[in-house]
C-alpha atoms as a PDB file:
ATOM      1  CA  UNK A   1      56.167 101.553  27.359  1.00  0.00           C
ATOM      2  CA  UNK A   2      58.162 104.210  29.292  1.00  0.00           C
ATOM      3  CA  UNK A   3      60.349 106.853  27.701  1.00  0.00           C
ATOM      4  CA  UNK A   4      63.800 107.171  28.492  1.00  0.00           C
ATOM      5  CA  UNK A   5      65.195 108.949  31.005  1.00  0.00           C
ATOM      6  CA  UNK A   6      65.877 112.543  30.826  1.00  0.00           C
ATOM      7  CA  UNK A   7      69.173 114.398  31.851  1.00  0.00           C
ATOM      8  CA  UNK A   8      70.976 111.520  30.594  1.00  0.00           C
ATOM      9  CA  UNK A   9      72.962 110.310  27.989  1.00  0.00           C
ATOM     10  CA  UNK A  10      71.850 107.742  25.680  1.00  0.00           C
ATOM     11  CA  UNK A  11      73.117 105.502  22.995  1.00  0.00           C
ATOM     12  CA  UNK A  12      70.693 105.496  20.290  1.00  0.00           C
ATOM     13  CA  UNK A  13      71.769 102.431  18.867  1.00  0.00           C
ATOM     14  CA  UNK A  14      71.710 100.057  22.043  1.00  0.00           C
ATOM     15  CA  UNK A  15      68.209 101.377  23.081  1.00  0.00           C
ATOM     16  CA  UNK A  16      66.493  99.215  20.513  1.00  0.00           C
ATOM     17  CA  UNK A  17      67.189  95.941  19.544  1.00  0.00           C
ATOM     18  CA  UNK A  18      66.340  93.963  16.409  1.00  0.00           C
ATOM     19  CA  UNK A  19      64.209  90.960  16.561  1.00  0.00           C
ATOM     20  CA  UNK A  20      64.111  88.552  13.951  1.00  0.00           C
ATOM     21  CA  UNK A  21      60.946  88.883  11.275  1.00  0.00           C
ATOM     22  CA  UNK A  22      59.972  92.134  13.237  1.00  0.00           C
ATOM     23  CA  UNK A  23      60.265  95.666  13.586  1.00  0.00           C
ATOM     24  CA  UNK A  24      60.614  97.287  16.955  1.00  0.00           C
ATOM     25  CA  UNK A  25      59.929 100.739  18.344  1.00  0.00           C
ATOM     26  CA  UNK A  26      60.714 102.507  21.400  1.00  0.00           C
ATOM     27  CA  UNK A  27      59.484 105.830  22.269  1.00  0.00           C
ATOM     28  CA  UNK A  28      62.157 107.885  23.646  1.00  0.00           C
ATOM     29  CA  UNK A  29      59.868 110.992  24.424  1.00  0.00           C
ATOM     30  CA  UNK A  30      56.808 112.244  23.916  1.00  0.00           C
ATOM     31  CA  UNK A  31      54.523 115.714  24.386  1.00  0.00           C
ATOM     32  CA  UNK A  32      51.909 117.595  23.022  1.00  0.00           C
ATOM     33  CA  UNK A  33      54.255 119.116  20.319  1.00  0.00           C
ATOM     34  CA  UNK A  34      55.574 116.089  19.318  1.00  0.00           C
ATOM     35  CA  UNK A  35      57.166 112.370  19.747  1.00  0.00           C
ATOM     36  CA  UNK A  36      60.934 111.158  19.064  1.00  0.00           C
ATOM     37  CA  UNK A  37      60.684 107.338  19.020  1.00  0.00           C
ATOM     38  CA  UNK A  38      63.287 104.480  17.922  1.00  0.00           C
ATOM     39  CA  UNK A  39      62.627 101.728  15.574  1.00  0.00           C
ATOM     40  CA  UNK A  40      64.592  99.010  14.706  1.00  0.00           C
ATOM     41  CA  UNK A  41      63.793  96.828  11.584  1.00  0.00           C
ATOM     42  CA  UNK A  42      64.668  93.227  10.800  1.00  0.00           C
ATOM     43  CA  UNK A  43      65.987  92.803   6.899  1.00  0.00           C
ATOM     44  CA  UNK A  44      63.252  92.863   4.530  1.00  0.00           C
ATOM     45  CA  UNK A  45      60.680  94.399   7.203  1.00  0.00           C
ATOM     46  CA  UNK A  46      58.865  97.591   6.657  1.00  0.00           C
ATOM     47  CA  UNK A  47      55.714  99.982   7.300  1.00  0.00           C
ATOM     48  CA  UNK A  48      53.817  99.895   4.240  1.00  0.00           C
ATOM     49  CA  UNK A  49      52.518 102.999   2.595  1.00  0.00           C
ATOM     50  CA  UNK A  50      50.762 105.337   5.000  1.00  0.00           C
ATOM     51  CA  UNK A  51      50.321 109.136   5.252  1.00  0.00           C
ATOM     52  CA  UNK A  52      51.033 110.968   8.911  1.00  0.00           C
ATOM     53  CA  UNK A  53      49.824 114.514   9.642  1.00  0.00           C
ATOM     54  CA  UNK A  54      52.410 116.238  10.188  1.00  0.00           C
ATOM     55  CA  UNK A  55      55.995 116.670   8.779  1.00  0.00           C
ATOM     56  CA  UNK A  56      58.179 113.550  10.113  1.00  0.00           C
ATOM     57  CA  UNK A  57      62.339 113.329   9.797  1.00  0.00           C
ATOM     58  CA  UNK A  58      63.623 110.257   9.709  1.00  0.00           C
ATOM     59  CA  UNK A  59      67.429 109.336  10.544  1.00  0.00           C
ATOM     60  CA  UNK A  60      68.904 106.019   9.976  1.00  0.00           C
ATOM     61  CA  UNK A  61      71.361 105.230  12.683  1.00  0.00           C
ATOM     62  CA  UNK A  62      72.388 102.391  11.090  1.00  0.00           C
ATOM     63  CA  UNK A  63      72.405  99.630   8.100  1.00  0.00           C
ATOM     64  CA  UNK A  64      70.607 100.455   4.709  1.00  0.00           C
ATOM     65  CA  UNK A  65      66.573 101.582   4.249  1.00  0.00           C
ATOM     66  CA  UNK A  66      64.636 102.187   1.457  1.00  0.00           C
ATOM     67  CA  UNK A  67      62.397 105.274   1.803  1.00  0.00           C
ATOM     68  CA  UNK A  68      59.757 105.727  -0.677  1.00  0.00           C
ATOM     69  CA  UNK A  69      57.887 109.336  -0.698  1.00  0.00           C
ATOM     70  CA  UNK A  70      55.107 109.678  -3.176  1.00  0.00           C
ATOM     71  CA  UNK A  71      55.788 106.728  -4.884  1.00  0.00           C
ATOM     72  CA  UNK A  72      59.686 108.153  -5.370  1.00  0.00           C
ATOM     73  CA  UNK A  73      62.373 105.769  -3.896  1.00  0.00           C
ATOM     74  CA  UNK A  74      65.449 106.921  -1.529  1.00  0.00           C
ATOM     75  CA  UNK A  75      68.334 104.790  -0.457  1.00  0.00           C
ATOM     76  CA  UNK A  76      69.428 105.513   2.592  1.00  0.00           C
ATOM     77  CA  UNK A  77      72.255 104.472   4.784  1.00  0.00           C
ATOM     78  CA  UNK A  78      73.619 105.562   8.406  1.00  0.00           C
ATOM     79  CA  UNK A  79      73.663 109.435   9.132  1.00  0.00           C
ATOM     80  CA  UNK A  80      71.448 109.928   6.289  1.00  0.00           C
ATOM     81  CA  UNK A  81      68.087 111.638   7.335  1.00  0.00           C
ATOM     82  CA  UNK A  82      65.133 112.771   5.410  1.00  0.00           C
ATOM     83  CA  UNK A  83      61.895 114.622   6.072  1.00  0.00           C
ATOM     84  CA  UNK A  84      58.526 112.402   5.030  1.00  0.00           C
ATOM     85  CA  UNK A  85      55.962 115.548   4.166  1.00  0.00           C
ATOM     86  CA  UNK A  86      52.725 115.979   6.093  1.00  0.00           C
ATOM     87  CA  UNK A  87      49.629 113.791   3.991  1.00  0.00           C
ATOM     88  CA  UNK A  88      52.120 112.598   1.544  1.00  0.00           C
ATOM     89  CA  UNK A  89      51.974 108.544   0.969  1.00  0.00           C
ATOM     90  CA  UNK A  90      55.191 107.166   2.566  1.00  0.00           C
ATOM     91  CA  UNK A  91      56.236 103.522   3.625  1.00  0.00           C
ATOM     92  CA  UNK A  92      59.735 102.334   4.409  1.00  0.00           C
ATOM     93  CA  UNK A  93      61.780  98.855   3.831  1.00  0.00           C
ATOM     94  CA  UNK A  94      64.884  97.280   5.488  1.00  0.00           C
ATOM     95  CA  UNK A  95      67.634  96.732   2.696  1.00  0.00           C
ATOM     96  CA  UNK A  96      69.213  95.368   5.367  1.00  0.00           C
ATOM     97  CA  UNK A  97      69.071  95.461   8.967  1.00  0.00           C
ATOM     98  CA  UNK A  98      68.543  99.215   9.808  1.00  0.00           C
ATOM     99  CA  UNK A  99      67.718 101.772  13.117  1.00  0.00           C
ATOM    100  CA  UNK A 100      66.511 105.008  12.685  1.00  0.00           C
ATOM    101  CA  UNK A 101      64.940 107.553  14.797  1.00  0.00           C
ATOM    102  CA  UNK A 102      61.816 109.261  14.064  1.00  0.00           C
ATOM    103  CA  UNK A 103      60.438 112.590  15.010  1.00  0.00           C
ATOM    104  CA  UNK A 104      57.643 114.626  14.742  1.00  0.00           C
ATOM    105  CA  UNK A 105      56.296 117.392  15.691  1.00  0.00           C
ATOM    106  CA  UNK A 106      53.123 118.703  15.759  1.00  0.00           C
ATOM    107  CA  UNK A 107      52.557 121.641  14.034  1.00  0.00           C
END
């Protein structure tokens, strides 16, 4: 999968679509510090509890996620963010259709 292209401007939202049962990514960019990629995630689809090592923000671009950090539960929606800790057990869930973008760097 290529990243996008650079020098350019890009809509977020129309650089992933959804796909029914699924979830999508896209990897916008990546480097030895770090990776910014796109998911998109069908209602009711998720990444189930895993730990990632390093910090990672995640910012739903839109529709409704649930976020779960160390077994505590967030709700959010579009233009909310939130920063998964390094080695701390995370997993997300679609409330409904959502998009976020995910970064991390490499620290």
């Amino acid at each position: 999968m290529s990243v996008a292209p650079k020098s350019q401007i890009l809509n977020l939202a129309e650089m992933v679509n959804y796909q029914e049962g699924s979830v999508v990514s896209r990897q916008i960019t990546k480097a030895e510090a770090g990776n910014v990629t796109l998911f998109a995630f069908d209602t009711g689809q998720g990444l189930s509890e895993h730990t990632a090592p390093f910090d990672a923000l995640a910012h739903v671009i839109e529709g409704e996620a649930e976020v779960t950090i160390s077994g505590q539960p967030f709700h959010l929606k579009a233009g909310d963010a939130i920063i998964m800790p390094v080695n701390d057990p995370h997993a997300l869930k679609a409330i409904q259709k959502f998009k976020m973008l995910l970064t991390m760097i490499r620290a």
